[in-house]
N, C-alpha and C. Protein backbone atom coordinates (compact mmCIF):
# COMPACT_ATOMS: atom_id res chain seq x y z
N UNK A 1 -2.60 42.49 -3.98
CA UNK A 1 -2.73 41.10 -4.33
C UNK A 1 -2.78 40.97 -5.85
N UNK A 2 -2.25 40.12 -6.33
CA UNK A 2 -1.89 39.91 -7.71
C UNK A 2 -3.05 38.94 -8.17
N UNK A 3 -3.69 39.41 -9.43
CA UNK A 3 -4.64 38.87 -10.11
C UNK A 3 -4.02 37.84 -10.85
N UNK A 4 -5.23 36.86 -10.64
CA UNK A 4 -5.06 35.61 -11.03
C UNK A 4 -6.05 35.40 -12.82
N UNK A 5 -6.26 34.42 -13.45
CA UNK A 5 -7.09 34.37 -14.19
C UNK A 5 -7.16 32.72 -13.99
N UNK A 6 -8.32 32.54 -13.90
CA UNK A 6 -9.22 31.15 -13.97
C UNK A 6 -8.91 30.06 -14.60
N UNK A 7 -8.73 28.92 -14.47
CA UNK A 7 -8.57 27.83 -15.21
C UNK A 7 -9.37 26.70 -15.06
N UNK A 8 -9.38 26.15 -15.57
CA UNK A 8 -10.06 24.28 -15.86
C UNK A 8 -9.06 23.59 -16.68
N UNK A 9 -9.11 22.65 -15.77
CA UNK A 9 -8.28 21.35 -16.67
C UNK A 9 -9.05 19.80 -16.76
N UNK A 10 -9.27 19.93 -17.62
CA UNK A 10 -9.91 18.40 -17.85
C UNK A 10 -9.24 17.20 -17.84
N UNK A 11 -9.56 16.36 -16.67
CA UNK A 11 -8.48 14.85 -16.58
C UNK A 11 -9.43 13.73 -16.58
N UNK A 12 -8.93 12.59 -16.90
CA UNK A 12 -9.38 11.37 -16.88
C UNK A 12 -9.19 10.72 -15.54
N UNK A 13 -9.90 9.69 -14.99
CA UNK A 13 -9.99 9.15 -13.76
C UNK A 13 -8.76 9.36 -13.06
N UNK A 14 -7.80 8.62 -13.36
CA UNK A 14 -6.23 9.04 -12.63
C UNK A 14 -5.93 10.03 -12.77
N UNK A 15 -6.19 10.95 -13.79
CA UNK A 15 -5.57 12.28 -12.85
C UNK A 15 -6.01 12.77 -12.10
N UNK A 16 -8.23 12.16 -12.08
CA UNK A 16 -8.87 13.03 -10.98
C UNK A 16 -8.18 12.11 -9.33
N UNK A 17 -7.83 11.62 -9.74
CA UNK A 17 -7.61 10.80 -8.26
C UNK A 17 -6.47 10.83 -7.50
N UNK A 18 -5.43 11.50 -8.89
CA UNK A 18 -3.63 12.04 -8.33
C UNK A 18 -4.38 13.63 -7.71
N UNK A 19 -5.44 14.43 -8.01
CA UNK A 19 -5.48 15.51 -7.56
C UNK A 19 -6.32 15.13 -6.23
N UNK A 20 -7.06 14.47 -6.14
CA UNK A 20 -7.92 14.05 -4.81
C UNK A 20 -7.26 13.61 -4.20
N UNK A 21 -5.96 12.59 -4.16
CA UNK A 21 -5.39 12.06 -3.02
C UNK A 21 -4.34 13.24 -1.73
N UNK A 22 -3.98 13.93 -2.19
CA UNK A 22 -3.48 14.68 -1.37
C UNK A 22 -4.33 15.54 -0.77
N UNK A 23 -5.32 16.03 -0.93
CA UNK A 23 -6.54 16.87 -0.53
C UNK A 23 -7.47 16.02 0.04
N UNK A 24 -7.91 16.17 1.56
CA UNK A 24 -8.85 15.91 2.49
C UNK A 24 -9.74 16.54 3.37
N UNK A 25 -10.00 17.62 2.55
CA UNK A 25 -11.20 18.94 2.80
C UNK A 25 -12.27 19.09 2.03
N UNK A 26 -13.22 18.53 2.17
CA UNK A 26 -14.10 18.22 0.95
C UNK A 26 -15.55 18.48 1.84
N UNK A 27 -16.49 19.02 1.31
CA UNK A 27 -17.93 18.88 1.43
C UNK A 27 -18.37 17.89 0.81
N UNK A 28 -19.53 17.18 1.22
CA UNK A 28 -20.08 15.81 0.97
C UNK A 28 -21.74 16.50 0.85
N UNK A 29 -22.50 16.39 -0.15
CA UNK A 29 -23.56 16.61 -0.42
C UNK A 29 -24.40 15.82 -0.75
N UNK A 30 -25.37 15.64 0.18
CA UNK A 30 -26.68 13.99 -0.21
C UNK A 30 -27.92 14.90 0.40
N UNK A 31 -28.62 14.12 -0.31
CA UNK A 31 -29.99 14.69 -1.12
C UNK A 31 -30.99 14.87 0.62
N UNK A 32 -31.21 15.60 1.19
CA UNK A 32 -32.31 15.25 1.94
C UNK A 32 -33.81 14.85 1.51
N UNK A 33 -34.92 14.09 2.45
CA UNK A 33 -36.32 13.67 1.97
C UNK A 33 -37.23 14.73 1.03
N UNK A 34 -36.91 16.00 0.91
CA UNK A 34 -37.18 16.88 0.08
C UNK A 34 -36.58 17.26 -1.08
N UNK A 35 -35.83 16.66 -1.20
CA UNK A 35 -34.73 17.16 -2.52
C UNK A 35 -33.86 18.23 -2.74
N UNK A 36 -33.80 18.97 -1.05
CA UNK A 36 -32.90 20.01 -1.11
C UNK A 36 -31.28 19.11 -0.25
N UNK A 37 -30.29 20.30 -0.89
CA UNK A 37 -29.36 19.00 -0.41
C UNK A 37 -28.94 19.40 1.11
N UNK A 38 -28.27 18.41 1.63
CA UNK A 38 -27.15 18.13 3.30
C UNK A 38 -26.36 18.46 2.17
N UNK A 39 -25.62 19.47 3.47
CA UNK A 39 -23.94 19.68 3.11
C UNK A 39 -23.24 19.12 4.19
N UNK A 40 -21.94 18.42 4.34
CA UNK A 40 -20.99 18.06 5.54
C UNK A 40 -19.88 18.65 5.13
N UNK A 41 -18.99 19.13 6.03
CA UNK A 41 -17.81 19.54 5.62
C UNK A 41 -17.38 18.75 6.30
N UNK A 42 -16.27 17.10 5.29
CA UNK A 42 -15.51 16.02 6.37
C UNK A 42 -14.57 15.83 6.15
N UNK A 43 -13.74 14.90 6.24
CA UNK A 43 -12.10 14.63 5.64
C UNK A 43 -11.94 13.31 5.54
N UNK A 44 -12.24 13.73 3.29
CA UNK A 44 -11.75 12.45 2.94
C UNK A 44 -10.57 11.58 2.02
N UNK A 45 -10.34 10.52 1.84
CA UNK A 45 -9.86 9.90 1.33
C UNK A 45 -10.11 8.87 -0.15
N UNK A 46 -8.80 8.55 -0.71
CA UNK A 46 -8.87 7.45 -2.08
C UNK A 46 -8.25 6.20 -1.25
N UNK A 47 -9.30 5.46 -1.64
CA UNK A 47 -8.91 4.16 -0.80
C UNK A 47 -8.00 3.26 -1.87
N UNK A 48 -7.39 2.03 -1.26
CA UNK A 48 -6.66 1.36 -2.82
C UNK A 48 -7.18 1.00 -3.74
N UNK A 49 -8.66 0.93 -3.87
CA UNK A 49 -9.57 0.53 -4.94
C UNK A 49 -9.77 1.72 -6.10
N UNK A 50 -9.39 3.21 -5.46
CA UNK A 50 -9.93 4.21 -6.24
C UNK A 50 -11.23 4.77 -6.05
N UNK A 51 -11.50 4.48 -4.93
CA UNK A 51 -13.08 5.12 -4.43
C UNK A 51 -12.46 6.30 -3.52
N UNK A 52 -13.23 7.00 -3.47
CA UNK A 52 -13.58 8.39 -1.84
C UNK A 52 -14.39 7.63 -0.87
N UNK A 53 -13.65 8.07 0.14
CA UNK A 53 -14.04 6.91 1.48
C UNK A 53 -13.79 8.40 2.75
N UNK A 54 -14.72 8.33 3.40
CA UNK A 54 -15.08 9.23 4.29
C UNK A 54 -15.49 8.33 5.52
N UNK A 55 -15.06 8.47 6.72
CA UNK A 55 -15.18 8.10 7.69
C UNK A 55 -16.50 8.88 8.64
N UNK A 56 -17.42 8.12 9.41
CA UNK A 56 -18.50 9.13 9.92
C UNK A 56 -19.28 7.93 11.34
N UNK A 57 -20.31 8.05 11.50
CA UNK A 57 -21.42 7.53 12.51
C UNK A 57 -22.34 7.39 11.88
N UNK A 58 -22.99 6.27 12.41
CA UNK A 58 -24.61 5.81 11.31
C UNK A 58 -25.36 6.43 11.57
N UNK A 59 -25.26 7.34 13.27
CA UNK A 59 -26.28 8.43 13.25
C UNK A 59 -26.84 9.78 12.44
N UNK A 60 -25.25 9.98 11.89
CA UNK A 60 -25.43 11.10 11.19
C UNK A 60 -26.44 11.34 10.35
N UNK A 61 -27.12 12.22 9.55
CA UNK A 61 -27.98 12.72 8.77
C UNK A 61 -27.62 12.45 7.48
N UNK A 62 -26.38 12.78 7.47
CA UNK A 62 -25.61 12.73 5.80
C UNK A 62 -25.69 10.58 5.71
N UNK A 63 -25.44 10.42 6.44
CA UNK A 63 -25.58 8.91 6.23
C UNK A 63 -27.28 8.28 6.44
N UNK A 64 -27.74 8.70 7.26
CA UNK A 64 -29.80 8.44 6.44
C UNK A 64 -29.98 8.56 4.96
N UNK A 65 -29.40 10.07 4.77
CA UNK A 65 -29.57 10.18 3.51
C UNK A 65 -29.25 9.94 2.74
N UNK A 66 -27.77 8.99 2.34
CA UNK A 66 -27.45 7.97 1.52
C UNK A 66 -28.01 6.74 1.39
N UNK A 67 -28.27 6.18 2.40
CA UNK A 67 -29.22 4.75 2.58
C UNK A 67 -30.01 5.09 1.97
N UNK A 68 -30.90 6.46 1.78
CA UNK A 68 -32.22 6.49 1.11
C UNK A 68 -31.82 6.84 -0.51
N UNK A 69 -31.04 7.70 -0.53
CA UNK A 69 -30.70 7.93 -2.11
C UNK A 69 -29.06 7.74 -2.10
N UNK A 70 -28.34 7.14 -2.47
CA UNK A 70 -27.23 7.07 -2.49
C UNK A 70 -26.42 8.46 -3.48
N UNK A 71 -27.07 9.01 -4.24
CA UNK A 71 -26.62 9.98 -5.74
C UNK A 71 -25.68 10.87 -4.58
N UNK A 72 -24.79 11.59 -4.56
CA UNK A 72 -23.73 12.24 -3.62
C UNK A 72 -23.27 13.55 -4.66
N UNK A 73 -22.57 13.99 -4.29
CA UNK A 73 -21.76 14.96 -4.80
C UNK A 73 -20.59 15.44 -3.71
N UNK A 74 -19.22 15.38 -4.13
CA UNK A 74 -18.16 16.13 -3.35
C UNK A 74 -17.54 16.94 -3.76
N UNK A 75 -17.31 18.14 -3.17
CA UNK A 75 -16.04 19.48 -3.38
C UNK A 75 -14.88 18.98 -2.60
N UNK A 76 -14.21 18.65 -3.22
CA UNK A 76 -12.49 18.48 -2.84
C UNK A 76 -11.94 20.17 -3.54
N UNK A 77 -11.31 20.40 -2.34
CA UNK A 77 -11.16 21.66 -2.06
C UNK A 77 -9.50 21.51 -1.77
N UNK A 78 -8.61 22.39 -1.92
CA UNK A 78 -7.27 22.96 -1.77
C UNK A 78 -7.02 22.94 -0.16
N UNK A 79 -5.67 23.20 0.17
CA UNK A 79 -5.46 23.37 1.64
C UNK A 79 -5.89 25.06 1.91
N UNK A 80 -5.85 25.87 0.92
CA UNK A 80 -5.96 27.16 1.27
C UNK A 80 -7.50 27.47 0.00
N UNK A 81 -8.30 27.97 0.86
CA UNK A 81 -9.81 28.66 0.29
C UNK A 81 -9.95 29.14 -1.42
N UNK A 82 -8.45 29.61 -1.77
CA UNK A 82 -8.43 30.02 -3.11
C UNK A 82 -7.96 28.71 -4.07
N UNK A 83 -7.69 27.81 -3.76
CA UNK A 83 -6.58 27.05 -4.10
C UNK A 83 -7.52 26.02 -5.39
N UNK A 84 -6.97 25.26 -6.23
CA UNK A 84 -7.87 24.69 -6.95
C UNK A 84 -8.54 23.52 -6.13
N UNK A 85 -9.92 23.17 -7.16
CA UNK A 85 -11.17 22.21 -6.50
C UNK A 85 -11.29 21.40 -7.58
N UNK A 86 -12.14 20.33 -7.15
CA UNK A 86 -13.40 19.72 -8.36
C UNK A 86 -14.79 19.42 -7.59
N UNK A 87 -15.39 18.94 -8.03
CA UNK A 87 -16.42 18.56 -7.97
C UNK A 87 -16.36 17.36 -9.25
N UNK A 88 -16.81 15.96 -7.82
CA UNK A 88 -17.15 14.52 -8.08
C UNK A 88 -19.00 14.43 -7.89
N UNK A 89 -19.53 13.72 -8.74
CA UNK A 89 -20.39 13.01 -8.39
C UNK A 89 -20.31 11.87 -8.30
N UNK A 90 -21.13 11.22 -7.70
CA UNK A 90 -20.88 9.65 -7.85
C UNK A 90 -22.11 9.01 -6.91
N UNK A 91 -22.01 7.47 -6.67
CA UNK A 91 -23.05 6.62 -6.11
C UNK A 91 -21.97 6.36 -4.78
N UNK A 92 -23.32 6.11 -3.74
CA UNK A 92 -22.20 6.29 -2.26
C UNK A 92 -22.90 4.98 -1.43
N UNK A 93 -21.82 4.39 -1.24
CA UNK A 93 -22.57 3.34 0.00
C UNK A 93 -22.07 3.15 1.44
N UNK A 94 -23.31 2.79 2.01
CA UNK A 94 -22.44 2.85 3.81
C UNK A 94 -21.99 1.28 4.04
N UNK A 95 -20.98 1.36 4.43
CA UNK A 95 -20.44 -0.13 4.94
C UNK A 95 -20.41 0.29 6.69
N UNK A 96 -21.39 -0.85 7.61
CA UNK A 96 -21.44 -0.53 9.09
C UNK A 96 -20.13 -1.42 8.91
N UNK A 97 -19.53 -1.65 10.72
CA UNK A 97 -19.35 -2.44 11.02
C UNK A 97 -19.73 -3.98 11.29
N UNK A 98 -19.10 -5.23 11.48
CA UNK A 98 -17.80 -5.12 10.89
C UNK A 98 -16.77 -5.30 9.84
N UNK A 99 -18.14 -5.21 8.92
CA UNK A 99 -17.52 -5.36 7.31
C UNK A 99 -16.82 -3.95 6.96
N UNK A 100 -16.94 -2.91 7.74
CA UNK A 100 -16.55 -1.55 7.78
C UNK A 100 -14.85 -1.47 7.94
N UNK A 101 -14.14 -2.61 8.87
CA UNK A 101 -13.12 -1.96 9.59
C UNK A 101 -11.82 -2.12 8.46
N UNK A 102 -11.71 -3.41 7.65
CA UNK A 102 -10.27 -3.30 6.37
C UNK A 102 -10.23 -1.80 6.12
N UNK A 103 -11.58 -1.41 5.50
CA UNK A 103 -12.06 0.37 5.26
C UNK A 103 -11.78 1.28 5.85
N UNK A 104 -11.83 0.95 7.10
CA UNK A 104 -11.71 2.22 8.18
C UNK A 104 -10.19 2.23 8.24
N UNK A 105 -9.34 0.85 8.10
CA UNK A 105 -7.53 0.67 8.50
C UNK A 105 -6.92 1.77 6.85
N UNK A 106 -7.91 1.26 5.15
CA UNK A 106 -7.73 1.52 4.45
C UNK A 106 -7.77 3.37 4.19
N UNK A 107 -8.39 4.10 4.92
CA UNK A 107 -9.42 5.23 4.60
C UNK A 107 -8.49 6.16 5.54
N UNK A 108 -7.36 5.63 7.05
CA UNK A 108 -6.74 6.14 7.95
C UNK A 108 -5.11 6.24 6.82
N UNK A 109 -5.30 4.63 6.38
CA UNK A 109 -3.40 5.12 5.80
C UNK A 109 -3.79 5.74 4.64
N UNK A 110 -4.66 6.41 3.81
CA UNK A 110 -4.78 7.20 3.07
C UNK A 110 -4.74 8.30 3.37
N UNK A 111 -4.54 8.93 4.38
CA UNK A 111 -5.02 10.43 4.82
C UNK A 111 -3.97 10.84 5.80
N UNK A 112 -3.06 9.54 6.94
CA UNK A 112 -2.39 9.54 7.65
C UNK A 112 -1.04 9.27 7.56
N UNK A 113 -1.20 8.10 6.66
CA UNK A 113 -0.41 6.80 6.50
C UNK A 113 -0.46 5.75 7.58
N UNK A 114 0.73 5.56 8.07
CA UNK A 114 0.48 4.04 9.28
C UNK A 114 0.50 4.80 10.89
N UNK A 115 -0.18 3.74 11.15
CA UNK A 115 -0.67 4.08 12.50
C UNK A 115 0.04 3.37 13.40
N UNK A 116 0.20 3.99 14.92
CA UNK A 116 1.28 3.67 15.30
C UNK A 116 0.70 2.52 16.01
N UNK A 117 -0.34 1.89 15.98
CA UNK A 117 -0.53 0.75 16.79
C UNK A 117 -1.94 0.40 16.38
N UNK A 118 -2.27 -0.24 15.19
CA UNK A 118 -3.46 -0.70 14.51
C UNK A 118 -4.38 -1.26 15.33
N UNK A 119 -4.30 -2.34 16.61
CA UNK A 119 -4.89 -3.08 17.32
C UNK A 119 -5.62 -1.53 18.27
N UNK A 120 -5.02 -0.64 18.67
CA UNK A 120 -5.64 0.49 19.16
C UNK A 120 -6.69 0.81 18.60
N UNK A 121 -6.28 1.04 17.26
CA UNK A 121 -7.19 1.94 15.93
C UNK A 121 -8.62 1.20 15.87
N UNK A 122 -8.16 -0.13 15.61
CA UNK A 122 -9.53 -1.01 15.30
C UNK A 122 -10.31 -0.64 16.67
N UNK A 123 -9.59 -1.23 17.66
CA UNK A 123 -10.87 -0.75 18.79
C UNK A 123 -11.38 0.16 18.90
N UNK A 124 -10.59 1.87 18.78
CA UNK A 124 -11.49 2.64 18.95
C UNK A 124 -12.34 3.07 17.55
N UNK A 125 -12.34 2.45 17.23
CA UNK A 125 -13.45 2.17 15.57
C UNK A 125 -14.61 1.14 16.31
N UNK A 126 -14.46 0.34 16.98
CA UNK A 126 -15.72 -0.61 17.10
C UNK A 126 -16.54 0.22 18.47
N UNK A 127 -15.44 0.79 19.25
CA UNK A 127 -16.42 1.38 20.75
C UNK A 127 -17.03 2.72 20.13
N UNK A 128 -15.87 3.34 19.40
CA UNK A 128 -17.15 4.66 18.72
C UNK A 128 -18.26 3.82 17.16
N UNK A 129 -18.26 3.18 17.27
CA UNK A 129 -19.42 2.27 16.40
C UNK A 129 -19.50 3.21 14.96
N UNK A 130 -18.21 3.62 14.42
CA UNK A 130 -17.78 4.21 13.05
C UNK A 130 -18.22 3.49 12.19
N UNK A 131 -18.69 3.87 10.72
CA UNK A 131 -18.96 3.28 9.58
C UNK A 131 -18.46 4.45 8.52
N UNK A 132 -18.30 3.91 7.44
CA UNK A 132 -17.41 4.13 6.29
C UNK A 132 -18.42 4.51 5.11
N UNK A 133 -18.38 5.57 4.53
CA UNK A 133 -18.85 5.85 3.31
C UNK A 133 -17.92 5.84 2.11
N UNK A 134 -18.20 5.16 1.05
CA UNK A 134 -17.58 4.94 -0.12
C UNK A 134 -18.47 5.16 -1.27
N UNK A 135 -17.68 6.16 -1.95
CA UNK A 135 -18.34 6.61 -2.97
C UNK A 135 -17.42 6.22 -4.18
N UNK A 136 -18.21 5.48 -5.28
CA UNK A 136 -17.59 5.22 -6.60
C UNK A 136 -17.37 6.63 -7.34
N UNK A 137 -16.63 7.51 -8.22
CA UNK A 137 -16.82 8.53 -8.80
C UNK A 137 -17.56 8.11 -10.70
N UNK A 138 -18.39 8.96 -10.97
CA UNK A 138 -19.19 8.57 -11.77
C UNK A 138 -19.14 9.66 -12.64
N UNK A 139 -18.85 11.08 -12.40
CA UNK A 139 -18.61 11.67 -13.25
C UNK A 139 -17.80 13.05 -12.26
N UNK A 140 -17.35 14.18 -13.50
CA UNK A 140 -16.69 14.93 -12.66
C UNK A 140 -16.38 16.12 -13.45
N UNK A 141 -16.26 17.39 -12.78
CA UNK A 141 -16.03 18.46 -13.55
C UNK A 141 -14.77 18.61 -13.87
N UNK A 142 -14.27 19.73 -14.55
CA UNK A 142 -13.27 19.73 -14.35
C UNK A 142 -12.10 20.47 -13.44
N UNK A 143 -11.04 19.86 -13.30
CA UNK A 143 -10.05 20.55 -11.57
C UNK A 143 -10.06 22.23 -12.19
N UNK A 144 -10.75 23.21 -11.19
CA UNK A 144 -10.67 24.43 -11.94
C UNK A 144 -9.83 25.39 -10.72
N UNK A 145 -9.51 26.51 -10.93
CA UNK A 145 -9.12 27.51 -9.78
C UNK A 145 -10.16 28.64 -10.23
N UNK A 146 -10.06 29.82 -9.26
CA UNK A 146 -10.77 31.12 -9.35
C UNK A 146 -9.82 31.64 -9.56
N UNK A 147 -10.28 32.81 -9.98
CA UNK A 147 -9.77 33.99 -10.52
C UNK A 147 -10.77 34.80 -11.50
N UNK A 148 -10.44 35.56 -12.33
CA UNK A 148 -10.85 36.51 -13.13
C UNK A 148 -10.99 35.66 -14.73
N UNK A 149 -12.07 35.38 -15.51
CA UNK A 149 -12.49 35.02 -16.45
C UNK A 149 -11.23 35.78 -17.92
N UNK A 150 -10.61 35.59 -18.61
CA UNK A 150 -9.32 35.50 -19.23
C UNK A 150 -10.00 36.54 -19.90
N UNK A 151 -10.80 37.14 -20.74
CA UNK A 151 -11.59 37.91 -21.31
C UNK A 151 -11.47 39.35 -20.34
N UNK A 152 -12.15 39.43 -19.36
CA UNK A 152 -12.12 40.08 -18.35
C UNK A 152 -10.62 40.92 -17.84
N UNK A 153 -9.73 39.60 -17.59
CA UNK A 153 -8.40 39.86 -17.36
C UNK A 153 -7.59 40.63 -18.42
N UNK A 154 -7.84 40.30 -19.10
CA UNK A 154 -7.23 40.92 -20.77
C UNK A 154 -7.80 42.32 -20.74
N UNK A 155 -8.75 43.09 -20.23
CA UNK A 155 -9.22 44.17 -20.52
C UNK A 155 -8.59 45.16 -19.04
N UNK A 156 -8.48 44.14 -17.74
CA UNK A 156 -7.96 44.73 -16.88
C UNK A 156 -6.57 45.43 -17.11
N UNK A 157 -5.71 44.05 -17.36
CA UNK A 157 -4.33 44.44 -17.73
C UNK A 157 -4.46 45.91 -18.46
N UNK A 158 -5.42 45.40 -19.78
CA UNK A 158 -5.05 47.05 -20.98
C UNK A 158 -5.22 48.66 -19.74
N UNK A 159 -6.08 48.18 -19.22
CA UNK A 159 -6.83 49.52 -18.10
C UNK A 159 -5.37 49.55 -17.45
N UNK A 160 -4.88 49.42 -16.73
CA UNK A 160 -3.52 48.98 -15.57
C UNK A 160 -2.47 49.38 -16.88
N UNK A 161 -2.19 48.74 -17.99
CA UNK A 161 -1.21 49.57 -19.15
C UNK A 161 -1.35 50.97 -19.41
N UNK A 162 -2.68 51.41 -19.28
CA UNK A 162 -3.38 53.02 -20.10
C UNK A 162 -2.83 54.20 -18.36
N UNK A 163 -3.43 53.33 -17.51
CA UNK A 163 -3.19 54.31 -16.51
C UNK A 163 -1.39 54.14 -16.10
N UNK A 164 -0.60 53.13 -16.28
CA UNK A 164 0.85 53.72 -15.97
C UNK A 164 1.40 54.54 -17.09
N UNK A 165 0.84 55.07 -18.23
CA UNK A 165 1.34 55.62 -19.20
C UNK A 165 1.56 57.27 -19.01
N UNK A 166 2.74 57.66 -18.93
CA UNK A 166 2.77 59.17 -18.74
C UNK A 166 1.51 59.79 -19.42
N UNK A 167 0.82 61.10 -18.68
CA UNK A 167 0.42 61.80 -19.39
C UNK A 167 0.33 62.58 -20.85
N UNK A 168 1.80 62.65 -21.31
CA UNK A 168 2.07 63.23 -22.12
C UNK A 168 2.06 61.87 -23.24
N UNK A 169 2.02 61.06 -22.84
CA UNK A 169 2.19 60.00 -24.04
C UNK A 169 0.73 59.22 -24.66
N UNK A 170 -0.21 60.19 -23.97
CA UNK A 170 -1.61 59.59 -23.86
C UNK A 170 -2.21 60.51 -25.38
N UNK A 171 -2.43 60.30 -26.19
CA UNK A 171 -3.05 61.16 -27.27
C UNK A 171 -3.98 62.35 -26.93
N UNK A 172 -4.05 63.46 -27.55
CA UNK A 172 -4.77 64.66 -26.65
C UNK A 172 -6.53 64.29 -27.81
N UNK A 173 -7.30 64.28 -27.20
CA UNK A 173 -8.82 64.37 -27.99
C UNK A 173 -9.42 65.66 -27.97
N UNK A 174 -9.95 66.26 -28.55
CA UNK A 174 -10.93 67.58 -29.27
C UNK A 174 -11.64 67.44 -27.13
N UNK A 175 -11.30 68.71 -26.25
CA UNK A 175 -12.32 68.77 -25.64
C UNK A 175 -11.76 67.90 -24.27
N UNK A 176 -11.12 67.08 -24.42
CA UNK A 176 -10.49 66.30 -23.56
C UNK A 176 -10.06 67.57 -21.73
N UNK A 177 -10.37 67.11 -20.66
CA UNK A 177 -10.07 67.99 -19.64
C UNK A 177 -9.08 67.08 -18.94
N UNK A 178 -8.35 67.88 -18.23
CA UNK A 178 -7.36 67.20 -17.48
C UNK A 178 -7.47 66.08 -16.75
N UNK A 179 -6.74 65.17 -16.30
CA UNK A 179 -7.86 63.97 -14.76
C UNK A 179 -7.53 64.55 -13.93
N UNK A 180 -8.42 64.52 -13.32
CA UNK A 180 -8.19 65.01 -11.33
C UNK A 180 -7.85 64.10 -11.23
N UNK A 181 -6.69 63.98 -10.64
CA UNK A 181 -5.65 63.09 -9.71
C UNK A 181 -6.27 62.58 -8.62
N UNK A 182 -7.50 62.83 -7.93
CA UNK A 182 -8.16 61.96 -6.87
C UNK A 182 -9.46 61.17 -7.53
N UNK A 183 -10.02 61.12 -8.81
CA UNK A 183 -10.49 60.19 -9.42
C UNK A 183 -10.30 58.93 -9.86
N UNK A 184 -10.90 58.08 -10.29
CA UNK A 184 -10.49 56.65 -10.36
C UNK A 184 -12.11 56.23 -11.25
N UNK A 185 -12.11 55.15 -12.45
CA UNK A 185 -12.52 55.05 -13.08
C UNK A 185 -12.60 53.16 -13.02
N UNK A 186 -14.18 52.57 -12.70
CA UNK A 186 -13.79 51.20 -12.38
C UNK A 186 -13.92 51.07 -14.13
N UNK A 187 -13.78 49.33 -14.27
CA UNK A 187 -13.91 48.74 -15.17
C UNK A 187 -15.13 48.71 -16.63
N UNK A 188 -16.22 49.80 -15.77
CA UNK A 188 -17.26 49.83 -16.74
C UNK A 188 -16.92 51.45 -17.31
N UNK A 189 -16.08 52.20 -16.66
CA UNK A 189 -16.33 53.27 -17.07
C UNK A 189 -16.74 54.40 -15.78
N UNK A 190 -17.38 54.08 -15.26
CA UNK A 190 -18.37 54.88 -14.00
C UNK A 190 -17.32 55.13 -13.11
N UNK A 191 -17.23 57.17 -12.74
CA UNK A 191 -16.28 57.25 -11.81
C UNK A 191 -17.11 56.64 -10.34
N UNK A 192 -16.10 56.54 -9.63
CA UNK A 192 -16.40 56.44 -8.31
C UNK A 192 -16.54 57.59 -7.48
């Protein structure tokens, strides 16, 4: 597998929101009565206003715990585990029904597009008694990927240059012994 090296890119609202709209894998984090946080892993959306709008039940836990503190945090996450993220904070509010449902039609063609029969949709939004979380974004890190810290990477590569180098092209040192060919030397130095 081919090494990567790390990035961050810093964007302003629209670009955080051109990278959030195609991505709907996100953890949703609100504060429980102790101050340790709920995590949800849900699937959300940018509604036409420019908010994150997550679809859920008033029973849920993650939704108590917005009513009580609204402060949120989301990981919008890649389609694949390595893929780039951010992390949003922001203020989150629950809209029940049926001030909920424009939201719920708005929050489906964001994630879906159109539905093949809206009068369906709405109903089964009012019999499963769905409500809508909308979160304003308030601040935000920046869109980063993983990988290997550029510092780090730079020293790997040289290691990966030194070891494809013929033997003979390697400078001889005072004392120097041959390598055993079944040794291997990580990154600090320390054989294995």
């Amino acid at each position: 597998m081919a090494r990567t090296v790390a990035t961050e890119k810093t964007v302003d609202v629209e670009g955080l929101l051109d990278f959030v709209r195609p991505r709907h894998q996100w953890i949703l984090a609100a504060a429980r009565s102790d101050g340790r946080p709920q995590m949800s892993p849900v699937t959300g959306g940018v509604n036409s206003d420019g908010k994150l709008v997550v679809s859920t039940y008033p029973s849920r836990d993650k939704v108590h715990n917005i009513r009580r503190n609204p402060q949120v945090t989301v990981c919008v996450m890649s389609d694949h585990f390595g893929g780039a993220w951010v992390q949003v904070d922001g203020s989150a509010t629950v809209v029940d029904l049926p001030e909920a449902m424009d939201g719920l039609v708005d929050y489906f063609r964001s994630i879906s597009g159109e539905h093949s029969d809206w009068d369906e949709y709405r109903a089964a939004m009012e019999r499963q008694g769905k409500c809508l979380i909308v979160i304003e974004p308030e601040r935000w890190g920046p869109i980063a990927t993983g990988g290997f810290p550029a510092p780090v990477m730079k020293l790997l590569d040289e290691l990966d240059d030194e070891r494809e180098q013929p033997d003979d092209a390697l400078p001889a040192s005072e004392g120097d012994e041959p390598a055993d060919a079944n040794s291997s030397m990580d990154i600090a130095g320390f054989a294995d």
